[in-house]
Protein backbone atom coordinates (compact mmCIF):
# COMPACT_ATOMS: atom_id res chain seq x y z
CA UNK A 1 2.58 7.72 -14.73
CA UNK A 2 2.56 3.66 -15.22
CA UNK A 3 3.31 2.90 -19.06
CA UNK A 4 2.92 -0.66 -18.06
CA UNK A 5 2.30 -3.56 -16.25
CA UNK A 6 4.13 -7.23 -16.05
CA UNK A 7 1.70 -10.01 -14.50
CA UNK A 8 2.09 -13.22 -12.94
CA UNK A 9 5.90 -12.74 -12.36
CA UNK A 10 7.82 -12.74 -8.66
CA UNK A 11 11.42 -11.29 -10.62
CA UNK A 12 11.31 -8.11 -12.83
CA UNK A 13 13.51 -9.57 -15.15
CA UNK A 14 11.69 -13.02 -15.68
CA UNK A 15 10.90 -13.19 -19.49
CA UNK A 16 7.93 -15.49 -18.66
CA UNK A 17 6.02 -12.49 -17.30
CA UNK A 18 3.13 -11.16 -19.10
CA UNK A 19 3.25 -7.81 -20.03
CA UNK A 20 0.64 -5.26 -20.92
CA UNK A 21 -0.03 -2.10 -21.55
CA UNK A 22 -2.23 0.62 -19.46
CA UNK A 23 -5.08 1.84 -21.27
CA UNK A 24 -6.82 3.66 -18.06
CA UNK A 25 -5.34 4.85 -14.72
CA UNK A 26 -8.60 5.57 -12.31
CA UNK A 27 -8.13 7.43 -9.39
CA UNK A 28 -10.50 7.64 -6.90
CA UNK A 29 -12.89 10.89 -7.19
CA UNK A 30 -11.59 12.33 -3.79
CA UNK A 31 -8.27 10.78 -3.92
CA UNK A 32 -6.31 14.28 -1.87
CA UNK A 33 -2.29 14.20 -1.22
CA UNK A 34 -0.79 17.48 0.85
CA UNK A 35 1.98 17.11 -0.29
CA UNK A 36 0.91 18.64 -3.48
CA UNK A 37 -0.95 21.04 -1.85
CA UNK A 38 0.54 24.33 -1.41
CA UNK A 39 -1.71 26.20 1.22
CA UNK A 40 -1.78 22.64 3.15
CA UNK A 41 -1.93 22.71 6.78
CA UNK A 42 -1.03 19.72 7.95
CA UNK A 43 0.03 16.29 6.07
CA UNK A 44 -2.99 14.66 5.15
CA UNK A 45 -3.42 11.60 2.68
CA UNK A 46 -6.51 9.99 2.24
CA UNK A 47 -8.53 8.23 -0.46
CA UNK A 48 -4.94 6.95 -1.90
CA UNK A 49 -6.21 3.87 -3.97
CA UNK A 50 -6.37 4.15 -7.98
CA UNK A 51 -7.42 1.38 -10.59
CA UNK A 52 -5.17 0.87 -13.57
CA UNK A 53 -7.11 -1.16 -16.78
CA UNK A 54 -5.45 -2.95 -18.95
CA UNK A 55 -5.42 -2.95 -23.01
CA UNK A 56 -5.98 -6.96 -23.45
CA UNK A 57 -6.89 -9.67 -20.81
CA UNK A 58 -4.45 -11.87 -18.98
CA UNK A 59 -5.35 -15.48 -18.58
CA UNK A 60 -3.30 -18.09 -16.23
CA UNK A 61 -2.89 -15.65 -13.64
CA UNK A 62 -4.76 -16.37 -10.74
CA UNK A 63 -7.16 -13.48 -9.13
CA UNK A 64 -6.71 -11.82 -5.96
CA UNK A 65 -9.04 -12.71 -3.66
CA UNK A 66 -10.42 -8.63 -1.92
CA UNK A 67 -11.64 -8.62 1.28
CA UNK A 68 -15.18 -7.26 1.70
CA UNK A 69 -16.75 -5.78 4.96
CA UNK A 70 -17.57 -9.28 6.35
CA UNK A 71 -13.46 -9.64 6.47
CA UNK A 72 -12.19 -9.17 9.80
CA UNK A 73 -8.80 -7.66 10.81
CA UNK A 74 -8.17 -7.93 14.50
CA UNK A 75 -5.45 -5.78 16.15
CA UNK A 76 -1.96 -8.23 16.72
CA UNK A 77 -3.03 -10.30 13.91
CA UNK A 78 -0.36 -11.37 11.23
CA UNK A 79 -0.20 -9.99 7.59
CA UNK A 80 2.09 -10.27 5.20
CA UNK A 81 2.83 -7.12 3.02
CA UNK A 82 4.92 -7.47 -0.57
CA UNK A 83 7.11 -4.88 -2.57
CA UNK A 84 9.68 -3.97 -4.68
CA UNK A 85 10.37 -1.62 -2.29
CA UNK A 86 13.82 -0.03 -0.99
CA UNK A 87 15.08 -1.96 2.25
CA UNK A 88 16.34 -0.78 5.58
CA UNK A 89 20.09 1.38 5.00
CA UNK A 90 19.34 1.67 1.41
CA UNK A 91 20.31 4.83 0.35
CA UNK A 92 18.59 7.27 -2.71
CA UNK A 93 20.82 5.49 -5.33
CA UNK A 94 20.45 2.08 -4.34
CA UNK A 95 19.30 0.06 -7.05
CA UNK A 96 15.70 -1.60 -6.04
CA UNK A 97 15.39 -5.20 -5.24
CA UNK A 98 14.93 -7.46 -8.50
CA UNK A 99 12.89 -10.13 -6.72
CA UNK A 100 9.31 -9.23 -4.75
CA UNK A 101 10.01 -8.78 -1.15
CA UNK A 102 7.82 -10.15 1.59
CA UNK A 103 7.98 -9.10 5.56
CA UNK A 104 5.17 -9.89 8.02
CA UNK A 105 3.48 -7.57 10.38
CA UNK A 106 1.00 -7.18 13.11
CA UNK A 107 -2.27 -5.18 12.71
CA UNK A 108 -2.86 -2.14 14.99
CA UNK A 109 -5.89 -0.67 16.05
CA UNK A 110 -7.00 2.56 14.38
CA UNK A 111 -6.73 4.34 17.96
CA UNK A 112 -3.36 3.16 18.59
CA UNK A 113 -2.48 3.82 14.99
CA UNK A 114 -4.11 7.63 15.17
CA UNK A 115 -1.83 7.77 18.68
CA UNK A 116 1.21 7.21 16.83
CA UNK A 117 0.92 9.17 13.74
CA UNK A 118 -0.25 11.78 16.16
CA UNK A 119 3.06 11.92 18.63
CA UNK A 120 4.49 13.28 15.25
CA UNK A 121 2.06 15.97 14.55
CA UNK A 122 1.05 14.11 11.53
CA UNK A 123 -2.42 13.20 13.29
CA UNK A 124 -4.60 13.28 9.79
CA UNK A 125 -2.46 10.74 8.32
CA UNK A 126 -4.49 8.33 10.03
CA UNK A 127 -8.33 7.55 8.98
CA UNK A 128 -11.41 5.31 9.05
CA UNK A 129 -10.09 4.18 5.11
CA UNK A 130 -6.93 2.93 6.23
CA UNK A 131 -5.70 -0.04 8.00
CA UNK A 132 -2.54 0.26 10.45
CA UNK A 133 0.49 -2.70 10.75
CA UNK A 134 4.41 -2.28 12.28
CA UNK A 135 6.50 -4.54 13.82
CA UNK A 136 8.94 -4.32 17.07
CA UNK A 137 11.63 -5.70 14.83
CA UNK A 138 12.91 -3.78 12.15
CA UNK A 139 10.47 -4.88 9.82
CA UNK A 140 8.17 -2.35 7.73
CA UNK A 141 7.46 -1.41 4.19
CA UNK A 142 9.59 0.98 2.46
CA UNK A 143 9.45 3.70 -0.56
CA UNK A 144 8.85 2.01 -3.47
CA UNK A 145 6.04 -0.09 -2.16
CA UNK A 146 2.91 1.82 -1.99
CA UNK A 147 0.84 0.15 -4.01
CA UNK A 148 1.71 -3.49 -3.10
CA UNK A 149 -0.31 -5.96 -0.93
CA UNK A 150 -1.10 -6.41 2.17
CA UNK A 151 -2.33 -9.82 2.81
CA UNK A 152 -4.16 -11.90 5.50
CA UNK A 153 -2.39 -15.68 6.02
CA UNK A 154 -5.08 -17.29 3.84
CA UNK A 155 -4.16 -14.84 1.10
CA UNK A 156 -7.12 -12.44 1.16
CA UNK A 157 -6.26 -8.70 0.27
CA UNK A 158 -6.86 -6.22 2.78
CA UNK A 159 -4.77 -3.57 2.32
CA UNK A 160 -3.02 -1.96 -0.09
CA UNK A 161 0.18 -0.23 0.69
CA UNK A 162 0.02 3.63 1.47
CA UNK A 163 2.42 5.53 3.58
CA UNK A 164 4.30 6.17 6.74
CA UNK A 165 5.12 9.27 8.02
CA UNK A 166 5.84 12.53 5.73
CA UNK A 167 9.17 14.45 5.85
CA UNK A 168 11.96 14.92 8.09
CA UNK A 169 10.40 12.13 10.29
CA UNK A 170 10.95 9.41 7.82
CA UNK A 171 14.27 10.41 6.76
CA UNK A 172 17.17 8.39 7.58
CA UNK A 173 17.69 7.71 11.72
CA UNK A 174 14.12 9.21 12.05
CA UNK A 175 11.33 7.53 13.63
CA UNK A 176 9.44 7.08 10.39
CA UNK A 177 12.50 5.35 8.59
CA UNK A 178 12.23 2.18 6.67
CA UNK A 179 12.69 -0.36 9.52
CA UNK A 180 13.20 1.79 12.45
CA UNK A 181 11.95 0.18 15.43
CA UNK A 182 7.73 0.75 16.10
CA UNK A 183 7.28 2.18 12.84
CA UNK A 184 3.76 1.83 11.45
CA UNK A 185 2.49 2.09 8.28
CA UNK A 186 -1.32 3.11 6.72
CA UNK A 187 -2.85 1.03 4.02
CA UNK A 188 -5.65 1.73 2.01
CA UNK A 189 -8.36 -0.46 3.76
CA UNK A 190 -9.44 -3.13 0.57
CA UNK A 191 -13.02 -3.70 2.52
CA UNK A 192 -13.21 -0.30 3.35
CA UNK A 193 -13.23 0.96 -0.61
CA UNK A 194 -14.75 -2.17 -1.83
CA UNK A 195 -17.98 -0.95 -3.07
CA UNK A 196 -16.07 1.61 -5.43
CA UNK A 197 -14.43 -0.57 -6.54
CA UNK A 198 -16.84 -3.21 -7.89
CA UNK A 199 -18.61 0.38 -8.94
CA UNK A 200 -15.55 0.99 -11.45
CA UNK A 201 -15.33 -2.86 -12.68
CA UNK A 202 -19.42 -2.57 -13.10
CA UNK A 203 -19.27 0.27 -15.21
CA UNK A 204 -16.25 -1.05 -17.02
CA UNK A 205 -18.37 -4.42 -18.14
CA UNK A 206 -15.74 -6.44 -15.63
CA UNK A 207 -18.33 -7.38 -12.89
């Protein structure tokens, strides 16, 4: 569980960074994970987005702009996704980066997307809340980013960092491994859970 939270800073050391506590972590109502499931079937993620609010405001940060459902996201179109995430050959023990990565993508359709996840046997990890992206090079997210940003070119939020493949398959030389050529990841789709969560910052007095 988070303890804390540094805002407004692109280094995890930067001393400038403003730091606060977590007072709340909100996870969606029918957030679901098989990988803590015992009698699961099949891998299956879905609902993976959570809320975290903070003990005292932070001012000088700019907001995030979140996409809504007038926000399109055509397939082959470029996003940018950011992390602190581990980077291709980096082993279990390699320290994480220091500084916020960046690496662009292209969006994939949900069919191609459901296709690909699917040639794995890993067909549910693929659903109308997500959002798809990869990259012929050997560009993709990593572990140690869910949770970051996946952004249109004008800066707009539209996904938010989920998962690849589960198990063997994203293990290292696998087709699911951090930069391995064609890999795709799911993000939570921002427009997609939009209206819960303007529901949480309504009830929270934040809207």
């Amino acid at each position: 569980m988070l303890a804390g939270v540094q805002v407004g800073a692109l280094r995890l050391d930067d001393p400038t960074a403003a730091k606060r506590n977590i007072s709340r972590f909100i996870l969606h109502p029918d957030y679901y994970n098989s990988q803590a499931d015992p009698d699961a079937a099949s891998p299956r993620l879905v609902n993976d987005i959570a809320l975290v609010l903070l003990d005292a405001p932070v001012e000088g940060v700019p907001l995030q702009q979140l996409a809504d459902n007038s926000t399109e996201v055509e397939p082959g179109q470029t996003l940018l996704a950011a992390g602190w995430g581990k980077v291709p050959g980096a082993t279990a023990t390699s320290p994480d980066p220091n500084t916020v990565l960046t690496t662009e993508l292209s969006a994939v359709g949900l069919e191609e997307c459901q296709e690909w996840f699917t040639a794995f046997n890993q067909s549910q990890l693929a659903g109308a809340d997500d959002l798809c992206a990869g990259s012929a090079a050997a560009n993709s997210t990593c572990s140690g980013d869910s949770g970051g940003p996946l952004l249109l070119p004008g800066g707009v939020q539209v996904g938010i960092t989920s998962h690849g493949l589960f198990g063997e398959a994203a293990g290292p030389g696998g087709p699911g491994a951090c930069g391995a050529t064609g890999h795709l990841t799911a993000f939570a789709s921002v427009a997609h859970f939009r209206p819960w969560i303007d529901s949480v910052l309504a009830e929270e007095g934040l809207l």
